[in-house]
Protein backbone atom coordinates (compact mmCIF):
# COMPACT_ATOMS: atom_id res chain seq x y z
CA UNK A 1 213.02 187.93 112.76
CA UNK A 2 209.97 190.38 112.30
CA UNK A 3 207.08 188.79 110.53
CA UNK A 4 205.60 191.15 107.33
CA UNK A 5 202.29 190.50 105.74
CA UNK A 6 201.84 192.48 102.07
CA UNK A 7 198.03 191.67 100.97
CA UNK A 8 197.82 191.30 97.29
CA UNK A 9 194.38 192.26 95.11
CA UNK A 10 193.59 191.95 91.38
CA UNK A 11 194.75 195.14 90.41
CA UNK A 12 197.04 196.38 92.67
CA UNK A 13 199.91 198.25 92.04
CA UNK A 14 202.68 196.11 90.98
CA UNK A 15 205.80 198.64 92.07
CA UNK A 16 203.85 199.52 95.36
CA UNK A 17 203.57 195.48 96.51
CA UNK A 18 206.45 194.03 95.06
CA UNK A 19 209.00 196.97 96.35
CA UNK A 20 208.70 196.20 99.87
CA UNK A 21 209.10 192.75 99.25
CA UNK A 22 212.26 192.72 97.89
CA UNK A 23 213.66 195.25 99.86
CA UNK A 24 212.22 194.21 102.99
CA UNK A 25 213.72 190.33 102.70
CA UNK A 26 216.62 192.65 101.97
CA UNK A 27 216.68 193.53 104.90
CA UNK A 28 216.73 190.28 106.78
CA UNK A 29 212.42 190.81 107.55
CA UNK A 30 210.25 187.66 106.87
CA UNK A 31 208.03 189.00 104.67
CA UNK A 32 204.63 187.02 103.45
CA UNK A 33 202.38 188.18 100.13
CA UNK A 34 199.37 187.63 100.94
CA UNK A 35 195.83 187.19 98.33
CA UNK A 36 192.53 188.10 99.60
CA UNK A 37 191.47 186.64 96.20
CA UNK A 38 190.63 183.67 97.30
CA UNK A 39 193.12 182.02 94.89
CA UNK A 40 197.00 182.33 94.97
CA UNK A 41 197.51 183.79 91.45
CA UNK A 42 196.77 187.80 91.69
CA UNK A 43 197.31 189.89 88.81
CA UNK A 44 198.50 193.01 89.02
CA UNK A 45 197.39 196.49 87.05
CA UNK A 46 199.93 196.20 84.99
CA UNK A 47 198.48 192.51 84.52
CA UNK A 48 201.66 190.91 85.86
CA UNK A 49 200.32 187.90 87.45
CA UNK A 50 201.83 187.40 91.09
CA UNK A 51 201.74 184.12 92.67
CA UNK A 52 201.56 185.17 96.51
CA UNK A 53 202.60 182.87 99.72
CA UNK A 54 199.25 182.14 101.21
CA UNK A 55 195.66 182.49 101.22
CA UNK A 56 194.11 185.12 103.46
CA UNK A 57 192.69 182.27 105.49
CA UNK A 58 195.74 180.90 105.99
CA UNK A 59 198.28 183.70 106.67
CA UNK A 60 198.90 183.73 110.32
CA UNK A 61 197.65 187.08 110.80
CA UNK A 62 198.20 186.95 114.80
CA UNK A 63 201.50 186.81 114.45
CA UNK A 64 202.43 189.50 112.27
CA UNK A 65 204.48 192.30 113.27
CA UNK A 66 203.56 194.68 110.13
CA UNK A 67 200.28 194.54 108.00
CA UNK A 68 201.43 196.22 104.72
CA UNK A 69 198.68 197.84 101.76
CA UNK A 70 199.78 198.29 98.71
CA UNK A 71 197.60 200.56 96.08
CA UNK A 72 196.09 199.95 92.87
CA UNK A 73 192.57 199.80 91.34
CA UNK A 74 190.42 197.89 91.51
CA UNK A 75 193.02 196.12 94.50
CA UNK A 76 192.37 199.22 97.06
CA UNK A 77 188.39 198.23 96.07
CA UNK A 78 189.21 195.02 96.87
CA UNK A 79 191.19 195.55 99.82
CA UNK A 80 188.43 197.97 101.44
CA UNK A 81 185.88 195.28 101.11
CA UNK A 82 187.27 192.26 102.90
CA UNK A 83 185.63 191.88 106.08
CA UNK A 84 188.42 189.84 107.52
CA UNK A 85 190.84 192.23 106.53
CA UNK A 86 189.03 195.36 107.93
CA UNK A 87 188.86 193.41 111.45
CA UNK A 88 192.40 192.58 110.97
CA UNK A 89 193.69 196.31 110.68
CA UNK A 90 191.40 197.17 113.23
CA UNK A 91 192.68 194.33 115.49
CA UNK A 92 196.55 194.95 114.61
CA UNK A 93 195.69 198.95 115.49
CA UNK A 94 194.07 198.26 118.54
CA UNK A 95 197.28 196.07 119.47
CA UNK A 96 199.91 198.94 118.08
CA UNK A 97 201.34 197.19 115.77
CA UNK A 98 203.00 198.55 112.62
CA UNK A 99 200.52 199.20 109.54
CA UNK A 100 201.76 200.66 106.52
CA UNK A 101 199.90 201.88 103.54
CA UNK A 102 200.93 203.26 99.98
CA UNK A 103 198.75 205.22 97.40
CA UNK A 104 195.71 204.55 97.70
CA UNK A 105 196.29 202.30 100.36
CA UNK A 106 196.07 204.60 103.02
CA UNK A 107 192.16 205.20 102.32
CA UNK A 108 191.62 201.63 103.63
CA UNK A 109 192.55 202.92 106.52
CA UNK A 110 190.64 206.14 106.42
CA UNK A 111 187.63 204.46 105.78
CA UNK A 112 188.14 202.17 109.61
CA UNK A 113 188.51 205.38 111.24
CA UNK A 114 192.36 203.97 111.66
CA UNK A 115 193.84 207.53 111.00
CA UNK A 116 192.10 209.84 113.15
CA UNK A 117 194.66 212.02 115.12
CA UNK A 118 197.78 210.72 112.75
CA UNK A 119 199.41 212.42 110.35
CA UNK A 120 199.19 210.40 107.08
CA UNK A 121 199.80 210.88 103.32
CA UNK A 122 198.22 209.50 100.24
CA UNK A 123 198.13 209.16 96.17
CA UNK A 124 196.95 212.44 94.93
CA UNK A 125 193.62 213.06 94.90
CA UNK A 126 192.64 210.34 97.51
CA UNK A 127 192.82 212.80 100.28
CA UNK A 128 189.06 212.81 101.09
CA UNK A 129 189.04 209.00 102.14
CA UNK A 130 191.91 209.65 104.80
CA UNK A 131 189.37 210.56 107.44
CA UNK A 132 190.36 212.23 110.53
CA UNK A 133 193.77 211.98 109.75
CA UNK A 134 195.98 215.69 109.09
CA UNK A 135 197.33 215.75 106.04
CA UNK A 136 200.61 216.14 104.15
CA UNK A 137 202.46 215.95 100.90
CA UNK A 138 205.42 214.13 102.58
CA UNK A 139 206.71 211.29 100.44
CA UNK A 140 206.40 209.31 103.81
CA UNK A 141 204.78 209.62 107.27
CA UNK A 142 205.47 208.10 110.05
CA UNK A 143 202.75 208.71 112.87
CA UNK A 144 202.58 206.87 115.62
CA UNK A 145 202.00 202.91 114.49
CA UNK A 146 201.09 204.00 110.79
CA UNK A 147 203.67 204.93 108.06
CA UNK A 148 201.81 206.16 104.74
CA UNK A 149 203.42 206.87 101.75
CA UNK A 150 202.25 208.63 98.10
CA UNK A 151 202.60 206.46 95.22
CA UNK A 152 204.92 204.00 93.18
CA UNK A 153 207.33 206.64 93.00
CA UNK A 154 207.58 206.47 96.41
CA UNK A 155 207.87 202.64 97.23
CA UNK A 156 211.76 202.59 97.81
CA UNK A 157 211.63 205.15 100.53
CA UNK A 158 208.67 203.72 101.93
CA UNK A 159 210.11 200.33 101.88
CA UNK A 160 213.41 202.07 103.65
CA UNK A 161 211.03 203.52 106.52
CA UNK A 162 209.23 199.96 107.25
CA UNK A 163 212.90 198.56 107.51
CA UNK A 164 214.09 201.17 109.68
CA UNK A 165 211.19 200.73 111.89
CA UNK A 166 211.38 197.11 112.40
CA UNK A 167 215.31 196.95 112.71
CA UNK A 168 217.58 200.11 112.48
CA UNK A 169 218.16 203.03 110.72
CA UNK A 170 221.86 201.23 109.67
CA UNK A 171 220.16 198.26 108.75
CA UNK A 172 218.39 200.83 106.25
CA UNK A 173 221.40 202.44 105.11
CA UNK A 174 222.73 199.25 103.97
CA UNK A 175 219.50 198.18 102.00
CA UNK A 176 219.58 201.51 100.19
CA UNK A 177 223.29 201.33 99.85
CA UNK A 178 222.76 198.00 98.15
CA UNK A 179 220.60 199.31 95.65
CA UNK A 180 222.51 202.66 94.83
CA UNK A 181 219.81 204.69 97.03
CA UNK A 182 222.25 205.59 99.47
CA UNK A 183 221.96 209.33 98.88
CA UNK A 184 218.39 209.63 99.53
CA UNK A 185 219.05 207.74 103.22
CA UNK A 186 219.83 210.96 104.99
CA UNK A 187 216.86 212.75 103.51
């Protein structure tokens, strides 16, 4: 079973985190929340507090298969300045490994210099932290290692892509079937 980290921040974006894990353990992934708060209680924008799994510290990082950003402010804030977690991206990037990135999100990796040469995709109005990268308007992108999506409106096909990627593009289907997205599968 593919191993899924999410990493949780005050203030991230409720729909954006808590999307892909429900649809990902959907779809059969082991999927982990993770806080970088330094406490297991993260609240949310919306201030819906989220109890995630594990501590940063503890997470098992190594043996992830998919790192997974959620966005939100001040949680993108957050999420941009955690040393542990920049040499984490920049670790799981250097090792191709799946990173996915929502909203916001996606300027986290911007900002490592993670995106140069991929196409990528972001909240509007973020575009300027997605250095290097060539940009697009796509709901999702998938370029090379990196999927990128726009925005809470968004999080169900993004979710869809990460599943597809680690399993199959039935496997998928039958998550968005489950859920009455099946029409937007094909898309």
């Amino acid at each position: 079973m593919k191993k899924v980290l999410i990493f949780l921040a005050d203030g991230f974006e409720e729909v954006e985190g808590l999307t892909p894990v429900d649809l990902l353990r959907r779809g059969g992934l082991d999927v982990t929340t993770v806080s970088i708060m330094g406490r297991r209680t993260v609240t949310g924008r919306s201030r819906i507090p989220v109890e995630a799994d594990c501590l940063f510290e503890t997470c098992g990082i190594d043996e992830a298969d998919a790192l997974v950003l959620p966005g939100g402010m001040p949680g993108v804030t957050y999420l941009k300045e955690h040393q542990g977690l920049a040499e984490a991206l920049k670790d799981a990037a250097g090792k191709g490994k799946l990173i996915c990135a929502i909203c916001a999100g996606p300027t986290v990796l911007g900002g490592l210099g993670l995106l140069k040469g991929q196409k990528a995709t972001c909240y509007p109005g973020c575009e300027s932290g997605l250095t290097g990268a060539e940009l697009s308007t796509d709901e999702v992108v998938e370029s090379g290692s990196f999927i990128t999506s726009r925005g809470a409106g968004t999080a169900i096909p993004f979710s869809l892509k990460i599943i597809e990627r680690l399993t199959d593009r039935e496997n998928a289907a039958r998550v968005a079937q489950s859920i009455v997205f099946c029409e937007r599968v094909d898309s």
